[in-house]
N, C-alpha and C. Protein backbone atom coordinates (compact mmCIF):
# COMPACT_ATOMS: atom_id res chain seq x y z
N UNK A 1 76.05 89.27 89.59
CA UNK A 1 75.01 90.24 89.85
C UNK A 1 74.92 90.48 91.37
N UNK A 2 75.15 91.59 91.59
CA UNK A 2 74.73 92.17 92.72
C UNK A 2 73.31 92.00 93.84
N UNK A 3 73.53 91.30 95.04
CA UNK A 3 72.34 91.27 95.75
C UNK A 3 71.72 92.13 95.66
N UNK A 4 70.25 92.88 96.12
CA UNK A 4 69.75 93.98 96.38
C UNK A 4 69.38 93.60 97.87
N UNK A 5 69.91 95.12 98.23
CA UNK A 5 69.68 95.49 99.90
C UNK A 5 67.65 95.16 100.53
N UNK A 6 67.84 94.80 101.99
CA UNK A 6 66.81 94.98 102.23
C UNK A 6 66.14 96.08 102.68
N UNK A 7 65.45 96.66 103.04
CA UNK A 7 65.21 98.10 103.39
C UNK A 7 65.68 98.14 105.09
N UNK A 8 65.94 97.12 105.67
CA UNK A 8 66.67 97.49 107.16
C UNK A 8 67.71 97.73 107.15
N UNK A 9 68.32 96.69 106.07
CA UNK A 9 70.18 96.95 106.05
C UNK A 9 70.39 98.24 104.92
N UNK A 10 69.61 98.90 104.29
CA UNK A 10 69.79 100.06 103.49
C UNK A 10 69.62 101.45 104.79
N UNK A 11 68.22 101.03 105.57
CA UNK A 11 68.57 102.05 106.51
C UNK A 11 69.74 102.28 107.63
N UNK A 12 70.05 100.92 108.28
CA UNK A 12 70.87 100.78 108.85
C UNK A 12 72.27 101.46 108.26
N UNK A 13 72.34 101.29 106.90
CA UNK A 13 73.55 101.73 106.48
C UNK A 13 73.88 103.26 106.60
N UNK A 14 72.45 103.71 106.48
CA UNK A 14 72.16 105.50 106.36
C UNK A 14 72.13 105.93 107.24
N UNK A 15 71.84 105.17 108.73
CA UNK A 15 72.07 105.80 109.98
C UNK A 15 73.56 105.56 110.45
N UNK A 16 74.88 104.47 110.30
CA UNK A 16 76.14 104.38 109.94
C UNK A 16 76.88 105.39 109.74
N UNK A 17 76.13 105.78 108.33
CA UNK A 17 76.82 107.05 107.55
C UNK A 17 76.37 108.44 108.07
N UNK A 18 75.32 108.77 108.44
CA UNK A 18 74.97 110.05 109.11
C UNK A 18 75.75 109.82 110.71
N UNK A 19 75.89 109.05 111.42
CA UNK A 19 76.88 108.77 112.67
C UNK A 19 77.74 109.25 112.35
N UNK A 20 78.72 108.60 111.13
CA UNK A 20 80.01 109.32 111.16
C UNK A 20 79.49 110.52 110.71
N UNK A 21 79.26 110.95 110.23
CA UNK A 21 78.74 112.74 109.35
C UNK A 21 78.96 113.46 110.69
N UNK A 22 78.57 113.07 111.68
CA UNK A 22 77.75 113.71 112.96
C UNK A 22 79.41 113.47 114.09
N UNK A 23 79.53 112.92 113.81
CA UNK A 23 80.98 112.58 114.48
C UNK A 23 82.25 113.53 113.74
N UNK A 24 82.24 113.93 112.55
CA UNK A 24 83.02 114.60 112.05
C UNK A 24 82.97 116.08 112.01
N UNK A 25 81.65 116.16 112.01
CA UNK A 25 81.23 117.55 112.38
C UNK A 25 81.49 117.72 113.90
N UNK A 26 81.53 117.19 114.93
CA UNK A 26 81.84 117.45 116.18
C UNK A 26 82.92 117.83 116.75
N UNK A 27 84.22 116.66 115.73
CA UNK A 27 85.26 116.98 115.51
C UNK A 27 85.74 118.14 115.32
N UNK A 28 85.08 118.67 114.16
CA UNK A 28 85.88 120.26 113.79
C UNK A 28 85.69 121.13 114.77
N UNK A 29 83.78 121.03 115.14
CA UNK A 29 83.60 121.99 116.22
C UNK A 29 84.81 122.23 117.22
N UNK A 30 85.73 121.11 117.91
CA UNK A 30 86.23 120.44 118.71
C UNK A 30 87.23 120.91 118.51
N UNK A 31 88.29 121.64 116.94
CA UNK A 31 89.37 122.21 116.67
C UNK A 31 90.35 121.32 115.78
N UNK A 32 91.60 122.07 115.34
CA UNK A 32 91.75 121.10 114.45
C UNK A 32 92.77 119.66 114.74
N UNK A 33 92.95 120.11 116.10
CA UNK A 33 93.60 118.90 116.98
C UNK A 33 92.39 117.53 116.91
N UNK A 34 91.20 117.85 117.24
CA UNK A 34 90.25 116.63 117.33
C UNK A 34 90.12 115.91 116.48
N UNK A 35 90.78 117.09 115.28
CA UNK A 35 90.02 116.96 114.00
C UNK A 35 91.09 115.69 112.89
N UNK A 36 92.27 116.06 112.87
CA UNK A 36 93.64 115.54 113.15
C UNK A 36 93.47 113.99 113.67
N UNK A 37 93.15 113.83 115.23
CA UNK A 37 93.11 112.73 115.76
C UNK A 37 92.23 111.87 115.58
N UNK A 38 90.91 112.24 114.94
CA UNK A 38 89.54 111.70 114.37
C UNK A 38 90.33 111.13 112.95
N UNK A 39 90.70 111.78 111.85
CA UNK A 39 91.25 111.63 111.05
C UNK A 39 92.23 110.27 110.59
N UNK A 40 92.92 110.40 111.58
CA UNK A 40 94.33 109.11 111.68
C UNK A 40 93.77 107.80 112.49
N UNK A 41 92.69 108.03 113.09
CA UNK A 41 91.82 107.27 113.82
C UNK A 41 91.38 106.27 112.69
N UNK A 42 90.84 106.96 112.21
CA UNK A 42 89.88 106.37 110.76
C UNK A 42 90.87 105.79 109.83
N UNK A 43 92.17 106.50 109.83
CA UNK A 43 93.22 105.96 108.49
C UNK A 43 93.56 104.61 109.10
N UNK A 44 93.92 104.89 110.18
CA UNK A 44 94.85 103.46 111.19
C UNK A 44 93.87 102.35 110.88
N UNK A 45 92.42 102.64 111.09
CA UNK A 45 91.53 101.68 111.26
C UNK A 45 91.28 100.71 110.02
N UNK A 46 91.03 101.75 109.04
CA UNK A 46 91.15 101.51 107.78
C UNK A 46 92.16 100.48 107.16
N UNK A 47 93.06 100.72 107.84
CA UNK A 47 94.89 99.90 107.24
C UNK A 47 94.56 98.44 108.60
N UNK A 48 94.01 98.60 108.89
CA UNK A 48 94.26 97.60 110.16
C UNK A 48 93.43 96.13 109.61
N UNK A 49 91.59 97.10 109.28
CA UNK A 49 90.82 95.76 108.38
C UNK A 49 91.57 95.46 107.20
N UNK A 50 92.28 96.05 106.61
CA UNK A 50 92.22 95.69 105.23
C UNK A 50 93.77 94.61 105.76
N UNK A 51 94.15 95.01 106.54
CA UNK A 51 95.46 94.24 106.86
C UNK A 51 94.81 92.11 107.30
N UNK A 52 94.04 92.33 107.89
CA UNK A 52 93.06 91.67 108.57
C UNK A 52 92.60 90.99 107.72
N UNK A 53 91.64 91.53 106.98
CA UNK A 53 91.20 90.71 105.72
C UNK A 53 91.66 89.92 104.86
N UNK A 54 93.15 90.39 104.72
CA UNK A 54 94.19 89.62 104.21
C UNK A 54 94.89 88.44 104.27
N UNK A 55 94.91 88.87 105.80
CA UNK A 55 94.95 87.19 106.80
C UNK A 55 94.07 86.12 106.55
N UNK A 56 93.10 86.91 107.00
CA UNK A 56 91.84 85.78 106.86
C UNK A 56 91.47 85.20 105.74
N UNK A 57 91.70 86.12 104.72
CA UNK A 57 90.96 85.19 103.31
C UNK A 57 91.08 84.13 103.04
């Protein structure tokens, strides 16, 4: 069974997620070069924890 969140780490999570929202939208503003490099940013990062996690377990 699943913990339930506390209401700091539920908000915390919602201000996280509206950051990136707000970061991606800046991006496009930015063209689709920013948009591109924001993109692969996030993939690389993505492959890097999960690479990481792997180690560590």
């Amino acid at each position: 069974m699943a913990r339930r969140r506390s209401g700091i780490s539920a908000l915390r999570s919602g201000l996280y997620g509206l950051a990136r929202l707000l970061g991606d939208i800046q991006a496009v503003s930015r063209g689709p070069k920013a948009t591109a490099k924001r993109a692969a940013r996030r993939i690389a990062g993505k492959a890097v924890s999960r690479m990481l996690g792997k180690l560590f377990r």
